[in-house]
N, C-alpha and C. Protein backbone atom coordinates (compact mmCIF):
# COMPACT_ATOMS: atom_id res chain seq x y z
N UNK A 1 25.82 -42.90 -43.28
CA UNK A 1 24.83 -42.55 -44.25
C UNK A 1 23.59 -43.38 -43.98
N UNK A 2 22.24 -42.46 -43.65
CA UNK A 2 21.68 -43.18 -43.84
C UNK A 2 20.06 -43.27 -44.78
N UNK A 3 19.26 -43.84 -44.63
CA UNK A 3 18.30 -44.18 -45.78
C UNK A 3 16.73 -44.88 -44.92
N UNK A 4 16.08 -44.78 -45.14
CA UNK A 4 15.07 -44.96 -44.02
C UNK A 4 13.94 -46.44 -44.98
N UNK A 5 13.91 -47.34 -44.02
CA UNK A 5 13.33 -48.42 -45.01
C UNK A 5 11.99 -48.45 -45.15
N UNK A 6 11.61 -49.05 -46.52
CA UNK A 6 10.05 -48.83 -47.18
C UNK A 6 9.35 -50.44 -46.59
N UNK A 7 8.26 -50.05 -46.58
CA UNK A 7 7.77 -51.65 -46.24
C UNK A 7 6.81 -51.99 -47.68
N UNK A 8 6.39 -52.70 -48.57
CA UNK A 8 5.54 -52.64 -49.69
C UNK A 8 5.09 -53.93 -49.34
N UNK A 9 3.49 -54.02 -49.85
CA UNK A 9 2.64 -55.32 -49.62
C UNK A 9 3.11 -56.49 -50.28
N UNK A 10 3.28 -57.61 -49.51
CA UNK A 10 4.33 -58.60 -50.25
C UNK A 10 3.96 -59.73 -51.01
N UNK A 11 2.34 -59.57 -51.28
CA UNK A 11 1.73 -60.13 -52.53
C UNK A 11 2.00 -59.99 -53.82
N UNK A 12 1.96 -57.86 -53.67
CA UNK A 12 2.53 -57.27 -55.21
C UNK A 12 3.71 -57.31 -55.41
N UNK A 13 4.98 -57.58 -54.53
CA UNK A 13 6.03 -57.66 -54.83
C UNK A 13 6.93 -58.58 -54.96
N UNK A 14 6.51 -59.65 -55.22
CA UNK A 14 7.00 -61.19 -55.45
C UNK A 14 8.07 -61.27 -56.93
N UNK A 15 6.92 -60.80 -57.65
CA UNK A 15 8.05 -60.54 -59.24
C UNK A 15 8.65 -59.48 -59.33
N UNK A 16 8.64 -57.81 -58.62
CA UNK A 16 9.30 -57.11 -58.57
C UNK A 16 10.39 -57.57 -57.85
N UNK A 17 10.68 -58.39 -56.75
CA UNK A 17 11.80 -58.11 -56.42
C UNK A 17 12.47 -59.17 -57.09
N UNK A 18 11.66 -60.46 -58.03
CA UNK A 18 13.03 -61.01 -58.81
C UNK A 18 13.51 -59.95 -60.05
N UNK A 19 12.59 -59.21 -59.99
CA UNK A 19 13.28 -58.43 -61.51
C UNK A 19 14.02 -57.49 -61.03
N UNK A 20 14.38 -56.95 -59.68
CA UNK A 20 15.57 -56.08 -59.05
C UNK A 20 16.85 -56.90 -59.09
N UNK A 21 17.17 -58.01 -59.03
CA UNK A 21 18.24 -58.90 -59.22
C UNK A 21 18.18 -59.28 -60.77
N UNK A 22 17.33 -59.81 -61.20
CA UNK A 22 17.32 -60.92 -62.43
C UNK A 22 17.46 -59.84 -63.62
N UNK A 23 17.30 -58.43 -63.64
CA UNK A 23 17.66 -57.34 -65.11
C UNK A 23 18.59 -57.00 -64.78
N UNK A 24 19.30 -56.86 -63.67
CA UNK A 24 20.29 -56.28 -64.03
C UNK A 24 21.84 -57.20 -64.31
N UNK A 25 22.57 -57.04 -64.93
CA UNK A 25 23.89 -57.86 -65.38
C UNK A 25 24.96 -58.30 -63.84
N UNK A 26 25.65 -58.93 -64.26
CA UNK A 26 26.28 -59.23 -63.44
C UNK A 26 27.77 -58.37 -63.24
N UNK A 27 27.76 -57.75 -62.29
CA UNK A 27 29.10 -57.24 -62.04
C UNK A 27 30.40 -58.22 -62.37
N UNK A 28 31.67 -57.64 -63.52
CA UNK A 28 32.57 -58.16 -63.42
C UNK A 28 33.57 -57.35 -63.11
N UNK A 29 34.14 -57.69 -62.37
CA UNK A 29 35.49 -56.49 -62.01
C UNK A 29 36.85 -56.92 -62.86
N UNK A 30 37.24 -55.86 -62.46
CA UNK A 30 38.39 -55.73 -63.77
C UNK A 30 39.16 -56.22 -63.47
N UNK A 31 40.42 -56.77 -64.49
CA UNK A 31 41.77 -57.58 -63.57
C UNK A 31 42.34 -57.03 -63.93
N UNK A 32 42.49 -55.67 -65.12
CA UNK A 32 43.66 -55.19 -65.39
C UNK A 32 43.57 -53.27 -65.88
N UNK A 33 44.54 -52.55 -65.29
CA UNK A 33 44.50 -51.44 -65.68
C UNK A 33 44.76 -51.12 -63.59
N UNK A 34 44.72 -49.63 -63.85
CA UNK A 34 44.76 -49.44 -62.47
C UNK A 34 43.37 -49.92 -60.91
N UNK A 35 43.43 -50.51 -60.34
CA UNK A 35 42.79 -50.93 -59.58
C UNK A 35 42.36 -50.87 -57.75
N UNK A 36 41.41 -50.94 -57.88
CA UNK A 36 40.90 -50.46 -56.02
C UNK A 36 40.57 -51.86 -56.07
N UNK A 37 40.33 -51.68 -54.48
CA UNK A 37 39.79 -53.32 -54.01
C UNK A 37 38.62 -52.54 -52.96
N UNK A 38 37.69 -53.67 -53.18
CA UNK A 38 36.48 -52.98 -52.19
C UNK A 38 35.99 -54.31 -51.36
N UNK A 39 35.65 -54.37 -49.67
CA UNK A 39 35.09 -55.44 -49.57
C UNK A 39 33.60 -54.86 -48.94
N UNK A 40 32.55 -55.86 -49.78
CA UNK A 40 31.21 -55.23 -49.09
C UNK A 40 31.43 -56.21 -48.21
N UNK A 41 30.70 -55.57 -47.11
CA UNK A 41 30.18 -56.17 -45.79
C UNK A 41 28.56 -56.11 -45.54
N UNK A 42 27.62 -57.07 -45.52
CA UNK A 42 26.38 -56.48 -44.64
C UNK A 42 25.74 -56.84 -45.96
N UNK A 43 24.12 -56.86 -45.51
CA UNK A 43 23.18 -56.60 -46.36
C UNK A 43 22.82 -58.16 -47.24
N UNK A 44 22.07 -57.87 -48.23
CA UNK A 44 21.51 -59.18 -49.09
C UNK A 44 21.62 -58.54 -50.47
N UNK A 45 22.16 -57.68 -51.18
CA UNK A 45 22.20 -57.00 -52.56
C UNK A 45 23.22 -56.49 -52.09
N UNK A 46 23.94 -56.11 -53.66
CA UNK A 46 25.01 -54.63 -53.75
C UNK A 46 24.82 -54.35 -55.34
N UNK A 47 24.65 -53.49 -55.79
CA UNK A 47 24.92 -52.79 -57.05
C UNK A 47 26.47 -52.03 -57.30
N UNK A 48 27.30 -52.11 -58.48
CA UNK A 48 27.76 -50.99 -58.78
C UNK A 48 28.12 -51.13 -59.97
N UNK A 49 28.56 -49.36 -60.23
CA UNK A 49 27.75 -48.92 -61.43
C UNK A 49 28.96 -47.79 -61.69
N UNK A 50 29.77 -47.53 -63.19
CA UNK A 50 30.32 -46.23 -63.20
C UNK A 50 29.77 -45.27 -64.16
N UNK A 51 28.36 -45.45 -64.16
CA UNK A 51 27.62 -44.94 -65.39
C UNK A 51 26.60 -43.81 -64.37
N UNK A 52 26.15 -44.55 -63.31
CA UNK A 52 24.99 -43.86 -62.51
C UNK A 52 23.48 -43.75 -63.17
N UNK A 53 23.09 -44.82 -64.04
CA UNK A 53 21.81 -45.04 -64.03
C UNK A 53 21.52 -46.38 -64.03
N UNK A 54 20.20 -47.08 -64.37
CA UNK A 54 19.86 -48.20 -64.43
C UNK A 54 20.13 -48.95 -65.50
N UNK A 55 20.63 -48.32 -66.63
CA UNK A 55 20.91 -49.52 -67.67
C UNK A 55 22.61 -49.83 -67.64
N UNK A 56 23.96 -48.69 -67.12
CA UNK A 56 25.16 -49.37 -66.82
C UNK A 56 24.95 -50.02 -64.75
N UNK A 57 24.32 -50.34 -64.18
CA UNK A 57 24.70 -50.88 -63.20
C UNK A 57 24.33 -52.43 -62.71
N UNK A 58 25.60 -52.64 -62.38
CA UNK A 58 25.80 -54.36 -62.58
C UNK A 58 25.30 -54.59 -61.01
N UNK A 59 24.78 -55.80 -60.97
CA UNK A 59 24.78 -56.52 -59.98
C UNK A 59 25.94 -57.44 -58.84
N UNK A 60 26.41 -57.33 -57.81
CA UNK A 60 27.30 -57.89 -57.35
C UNK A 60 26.44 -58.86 -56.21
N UNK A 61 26.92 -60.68 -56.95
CA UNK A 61 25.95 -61.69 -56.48
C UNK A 61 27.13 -61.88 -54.93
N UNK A 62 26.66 -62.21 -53.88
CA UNK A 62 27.85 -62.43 -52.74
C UNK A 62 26.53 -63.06 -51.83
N UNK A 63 27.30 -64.00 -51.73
CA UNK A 63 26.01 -64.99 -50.45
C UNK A 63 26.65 -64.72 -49.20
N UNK A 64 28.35 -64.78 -48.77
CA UNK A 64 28.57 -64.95 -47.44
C UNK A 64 28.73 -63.67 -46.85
N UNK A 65 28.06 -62.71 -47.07
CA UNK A 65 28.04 -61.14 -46.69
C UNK A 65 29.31 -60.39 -46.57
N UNK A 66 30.00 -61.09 -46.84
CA UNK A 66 31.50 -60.48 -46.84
C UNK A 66 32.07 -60.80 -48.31
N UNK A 67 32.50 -59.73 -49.30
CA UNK A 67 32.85 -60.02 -50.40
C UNK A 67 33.63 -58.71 -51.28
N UNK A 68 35.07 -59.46 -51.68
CA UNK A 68 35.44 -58.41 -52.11
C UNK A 68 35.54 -58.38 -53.70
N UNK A 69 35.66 -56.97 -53.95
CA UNK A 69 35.52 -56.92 -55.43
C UNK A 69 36.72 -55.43 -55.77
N UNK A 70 36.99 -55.98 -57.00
CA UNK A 70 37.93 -55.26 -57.45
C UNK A 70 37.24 -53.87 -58.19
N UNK A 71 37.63 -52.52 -58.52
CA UNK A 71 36.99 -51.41 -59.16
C UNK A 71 38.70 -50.72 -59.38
N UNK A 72 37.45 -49.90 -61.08
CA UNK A 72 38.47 -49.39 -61.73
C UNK A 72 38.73 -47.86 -60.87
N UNK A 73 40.31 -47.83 -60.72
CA UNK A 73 40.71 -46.86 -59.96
C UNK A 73 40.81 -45.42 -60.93
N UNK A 74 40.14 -43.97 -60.14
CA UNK A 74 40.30 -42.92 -61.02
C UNK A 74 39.46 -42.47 -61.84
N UNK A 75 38.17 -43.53 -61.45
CA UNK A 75 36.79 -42.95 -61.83
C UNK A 75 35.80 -43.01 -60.75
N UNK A 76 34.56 -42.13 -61.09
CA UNK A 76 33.62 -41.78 -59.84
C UNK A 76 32.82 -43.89 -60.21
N UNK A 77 33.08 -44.31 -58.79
CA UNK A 77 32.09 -45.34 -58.86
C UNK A 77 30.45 -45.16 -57.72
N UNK A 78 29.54 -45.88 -58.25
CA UNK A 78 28.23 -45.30 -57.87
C UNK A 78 27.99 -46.73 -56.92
N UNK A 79 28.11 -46.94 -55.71
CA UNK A 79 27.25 -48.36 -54.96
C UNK A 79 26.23 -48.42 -54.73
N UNK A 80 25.44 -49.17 -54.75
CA UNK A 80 23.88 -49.39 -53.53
C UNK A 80 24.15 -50.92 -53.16
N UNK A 81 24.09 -50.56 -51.73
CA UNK A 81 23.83 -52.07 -51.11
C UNK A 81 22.50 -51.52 -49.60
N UNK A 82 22.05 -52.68 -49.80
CA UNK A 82 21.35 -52.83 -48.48
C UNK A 82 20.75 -54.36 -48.43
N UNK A 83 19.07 -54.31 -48.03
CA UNK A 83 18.80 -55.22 -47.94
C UNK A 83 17.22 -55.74 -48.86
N UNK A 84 16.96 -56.74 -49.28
CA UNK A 84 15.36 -56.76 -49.82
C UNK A 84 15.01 -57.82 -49.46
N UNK A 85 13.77 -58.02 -48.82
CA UNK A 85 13.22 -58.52 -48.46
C UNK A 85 11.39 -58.35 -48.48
N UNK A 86 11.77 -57.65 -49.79
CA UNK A 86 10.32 -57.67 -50.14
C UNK A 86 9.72 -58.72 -50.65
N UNK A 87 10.14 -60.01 -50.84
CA UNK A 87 9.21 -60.95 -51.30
C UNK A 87 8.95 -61.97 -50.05
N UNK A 88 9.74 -61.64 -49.13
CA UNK A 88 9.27 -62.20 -47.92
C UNK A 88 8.88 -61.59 -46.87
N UNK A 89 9.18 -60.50 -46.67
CA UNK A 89 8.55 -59.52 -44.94
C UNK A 89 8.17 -58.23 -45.47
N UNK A 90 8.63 -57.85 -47.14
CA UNK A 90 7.84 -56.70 -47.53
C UNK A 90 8.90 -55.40 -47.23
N UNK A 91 9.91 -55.93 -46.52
CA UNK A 91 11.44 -54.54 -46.22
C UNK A 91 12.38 -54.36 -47.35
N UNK A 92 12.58 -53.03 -47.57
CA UNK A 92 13.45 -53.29 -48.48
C UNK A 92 14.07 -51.57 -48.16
N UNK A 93 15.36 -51.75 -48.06
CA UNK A 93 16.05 -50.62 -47.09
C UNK A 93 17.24 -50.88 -47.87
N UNK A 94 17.37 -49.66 -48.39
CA UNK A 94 18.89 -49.70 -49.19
C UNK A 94 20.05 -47.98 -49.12
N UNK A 95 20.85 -48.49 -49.30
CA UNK A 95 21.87 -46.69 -49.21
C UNK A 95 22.70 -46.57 -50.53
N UNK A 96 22.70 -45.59 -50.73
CA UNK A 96 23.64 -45.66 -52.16
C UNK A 96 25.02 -44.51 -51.84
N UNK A 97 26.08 -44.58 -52.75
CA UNK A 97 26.47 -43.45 -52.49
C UNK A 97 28.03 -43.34 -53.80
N UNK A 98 28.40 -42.57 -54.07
CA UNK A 98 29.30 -42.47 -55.06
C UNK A 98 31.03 -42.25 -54.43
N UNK A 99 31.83 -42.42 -55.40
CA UNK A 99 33.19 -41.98 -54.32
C UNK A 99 34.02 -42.39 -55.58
N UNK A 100 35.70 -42.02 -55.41
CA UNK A 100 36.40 -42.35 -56.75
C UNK A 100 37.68 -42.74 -56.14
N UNK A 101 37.36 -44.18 -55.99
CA UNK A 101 38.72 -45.02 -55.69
C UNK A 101 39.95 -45.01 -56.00
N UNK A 102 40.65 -44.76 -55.18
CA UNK A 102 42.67 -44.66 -55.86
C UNK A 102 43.39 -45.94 -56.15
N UNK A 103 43.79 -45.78 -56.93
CA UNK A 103 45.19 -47.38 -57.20
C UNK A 103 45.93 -47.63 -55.96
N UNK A 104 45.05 -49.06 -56.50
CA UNK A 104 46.35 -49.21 -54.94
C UNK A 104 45.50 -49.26 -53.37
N UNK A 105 44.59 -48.88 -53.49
CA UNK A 105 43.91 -48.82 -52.30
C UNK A 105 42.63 -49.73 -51.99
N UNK A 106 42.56 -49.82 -50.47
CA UNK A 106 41.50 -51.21 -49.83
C UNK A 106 40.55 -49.94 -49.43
N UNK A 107 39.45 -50.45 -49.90
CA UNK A 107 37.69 -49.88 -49.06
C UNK A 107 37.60 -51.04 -48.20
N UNK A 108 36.22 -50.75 -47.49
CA UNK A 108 35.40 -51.05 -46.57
C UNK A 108 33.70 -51.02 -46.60
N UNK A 109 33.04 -51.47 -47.12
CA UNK A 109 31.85 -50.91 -46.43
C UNK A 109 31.04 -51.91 -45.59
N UNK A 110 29.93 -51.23 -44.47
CA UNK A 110 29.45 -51.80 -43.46
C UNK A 110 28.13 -51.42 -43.81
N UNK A 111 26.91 -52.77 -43.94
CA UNK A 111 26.13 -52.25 -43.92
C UNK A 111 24.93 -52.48 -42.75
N UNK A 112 24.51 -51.98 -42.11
CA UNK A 112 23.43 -52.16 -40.96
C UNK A 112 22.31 -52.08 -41.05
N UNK A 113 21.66 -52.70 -40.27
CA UNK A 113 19.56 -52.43 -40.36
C UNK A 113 19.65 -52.48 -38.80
N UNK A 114 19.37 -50.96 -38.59
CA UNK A 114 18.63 -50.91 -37.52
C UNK A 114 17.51 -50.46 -36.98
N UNK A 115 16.50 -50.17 -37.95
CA UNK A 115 15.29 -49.50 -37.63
C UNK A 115 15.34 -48.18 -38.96
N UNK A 116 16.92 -48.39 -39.17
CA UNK A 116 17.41 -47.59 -40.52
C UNK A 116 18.57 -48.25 -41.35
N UNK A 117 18.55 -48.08 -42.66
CA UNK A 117 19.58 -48.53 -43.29
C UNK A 117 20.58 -47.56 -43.20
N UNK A 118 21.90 -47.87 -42.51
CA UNK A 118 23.56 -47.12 -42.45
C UNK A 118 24.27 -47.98 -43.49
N UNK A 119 25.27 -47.72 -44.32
CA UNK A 119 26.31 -47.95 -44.81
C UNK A 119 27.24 -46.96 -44.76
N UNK A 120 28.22 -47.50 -44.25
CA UNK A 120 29.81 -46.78 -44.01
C UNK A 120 30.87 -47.28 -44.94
N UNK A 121 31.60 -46.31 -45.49
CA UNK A 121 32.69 -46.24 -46.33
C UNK A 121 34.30 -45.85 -45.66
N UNK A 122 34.51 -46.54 -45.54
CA UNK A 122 35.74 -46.51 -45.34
C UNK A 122 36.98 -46.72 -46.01
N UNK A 123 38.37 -46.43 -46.00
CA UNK A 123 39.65 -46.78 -46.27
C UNK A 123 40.09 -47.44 -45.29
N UNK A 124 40.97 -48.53 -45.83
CA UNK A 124 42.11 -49.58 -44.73
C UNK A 124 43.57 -49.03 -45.15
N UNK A 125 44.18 -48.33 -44.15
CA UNK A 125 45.66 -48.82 -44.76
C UNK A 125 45.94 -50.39 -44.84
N UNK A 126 47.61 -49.90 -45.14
CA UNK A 126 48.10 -51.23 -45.14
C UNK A 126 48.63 -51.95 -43.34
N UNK A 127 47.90 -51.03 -42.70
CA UNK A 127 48.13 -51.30 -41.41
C UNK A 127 47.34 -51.91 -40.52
N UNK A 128 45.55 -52.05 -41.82
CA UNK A 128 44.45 -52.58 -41.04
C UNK A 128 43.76 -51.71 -40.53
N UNK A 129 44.35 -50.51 -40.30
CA UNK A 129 43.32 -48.92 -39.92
C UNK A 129 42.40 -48.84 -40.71
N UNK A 130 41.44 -48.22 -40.44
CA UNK A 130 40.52 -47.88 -41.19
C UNK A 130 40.31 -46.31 -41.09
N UNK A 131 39.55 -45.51 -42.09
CA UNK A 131 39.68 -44.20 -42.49
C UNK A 131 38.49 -43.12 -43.25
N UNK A 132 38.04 -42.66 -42.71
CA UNK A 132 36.91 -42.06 -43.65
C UNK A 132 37.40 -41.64 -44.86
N UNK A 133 36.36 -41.75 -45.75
CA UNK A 133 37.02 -42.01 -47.10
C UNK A 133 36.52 -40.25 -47.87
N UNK A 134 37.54 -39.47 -48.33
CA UNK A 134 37.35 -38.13 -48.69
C UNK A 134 36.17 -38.17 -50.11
N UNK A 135 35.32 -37.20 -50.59
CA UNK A 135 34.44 -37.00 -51.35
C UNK A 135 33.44 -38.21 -51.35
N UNK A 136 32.77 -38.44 -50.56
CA UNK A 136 32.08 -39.76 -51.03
C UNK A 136 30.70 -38.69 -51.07
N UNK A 137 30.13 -39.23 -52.22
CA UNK A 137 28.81 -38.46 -52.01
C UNK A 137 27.39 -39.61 -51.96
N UNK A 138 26.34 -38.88 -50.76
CA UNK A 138 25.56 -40.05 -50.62
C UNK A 138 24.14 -39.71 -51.81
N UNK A 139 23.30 -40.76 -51.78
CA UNK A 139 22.61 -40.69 -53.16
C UNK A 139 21.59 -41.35 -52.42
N UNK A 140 20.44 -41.26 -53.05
CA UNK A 140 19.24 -42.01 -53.00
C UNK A 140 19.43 -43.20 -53.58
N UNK A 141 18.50 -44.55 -53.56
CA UNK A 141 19.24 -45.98 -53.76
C UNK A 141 18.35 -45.83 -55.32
N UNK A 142 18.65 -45.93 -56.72
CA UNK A 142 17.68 -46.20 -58.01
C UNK A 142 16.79 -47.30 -58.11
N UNK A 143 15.57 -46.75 -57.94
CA UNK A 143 14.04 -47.99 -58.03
C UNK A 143 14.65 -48.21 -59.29
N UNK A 144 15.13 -49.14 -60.31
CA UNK A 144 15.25 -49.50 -61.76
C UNK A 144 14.17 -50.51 -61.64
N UNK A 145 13.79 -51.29 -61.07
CA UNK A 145 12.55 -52.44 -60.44
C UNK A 145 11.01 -51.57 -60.96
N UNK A 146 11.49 -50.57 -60.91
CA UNK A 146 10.09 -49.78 -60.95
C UNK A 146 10.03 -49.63 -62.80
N UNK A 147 11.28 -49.29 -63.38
CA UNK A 147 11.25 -49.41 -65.19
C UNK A 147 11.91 -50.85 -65.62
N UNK A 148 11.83 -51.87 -65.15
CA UNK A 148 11.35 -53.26 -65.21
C UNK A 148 13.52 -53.15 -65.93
N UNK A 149 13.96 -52.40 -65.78
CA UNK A 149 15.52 -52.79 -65.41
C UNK A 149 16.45 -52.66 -64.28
């Protein structure tokens, strides 16, 4: 999937991009009820969200680019991860995309900058395989930065 990155002048976007992190809540994942496991890979942000707008989607804080997080299994969940770097080089390249995790089961995602933002979704068995993951639908990434949530 991919998403093509914006460049914005990085004078005006100094407080926009703390208010793309700093409004929105912090992702907590669930410890109980049926459960997926997801590990993001890649990028400097991740969002997710089982609401699909800007006032239910949480923030997921992860510094060592590898981070896993737990999601409730058996509902449509909504991601965006990529990268921002609009308060320093003015890039900000992100992918979003929806999918509805099963109990019991390991994701994957990969995210890349190569001239374009890719993120890949995958399934792991329990064998370490990995698997394209059925219904994922891809989405445009939500400016909420732009309605100051």
């Amino acid at each position: 999937m991919h998403n093509h990155a914006r460049n914005f002048p990085i004078a005006s976007l100094v407080a926009v991009s703390l208010l793309l992190g700093a409004c929105a809540e912090q992702y907590v994942p669930p410890t109980t009820g049926e459960l997926a496991t997801i590990k993001l890979m890649g990028g400097n942000y991740a969002f997710l969200d089982t609401g699909n707008s800007c006032d239910t989607r949480k923030r997921v804080d992860y510094a060592d680019r590898e981070h896993y997080v737990n999601l409730p299994a058996g509902k449509r969940v909504f991601l965006e991860q990529g990268i921002d770097g609009r308060a320093t080089t003015g890039l900000f390249c992100g992918v979003a995309l929806s999918f509805e995790p099963q109990a019991g089961h390991k994701y994957v995602t990969r995210y890349l900058y190569q001239g374009d933002c890719q993120l890949t979704l995958m399934e792991v068995d329990p064998r370490g395989s990995t698997y394209p993951v059925p219904g994922v639908t891809q989405l445009e990434p939500r400016e909420c930065w732009l309605s100051g949530r």
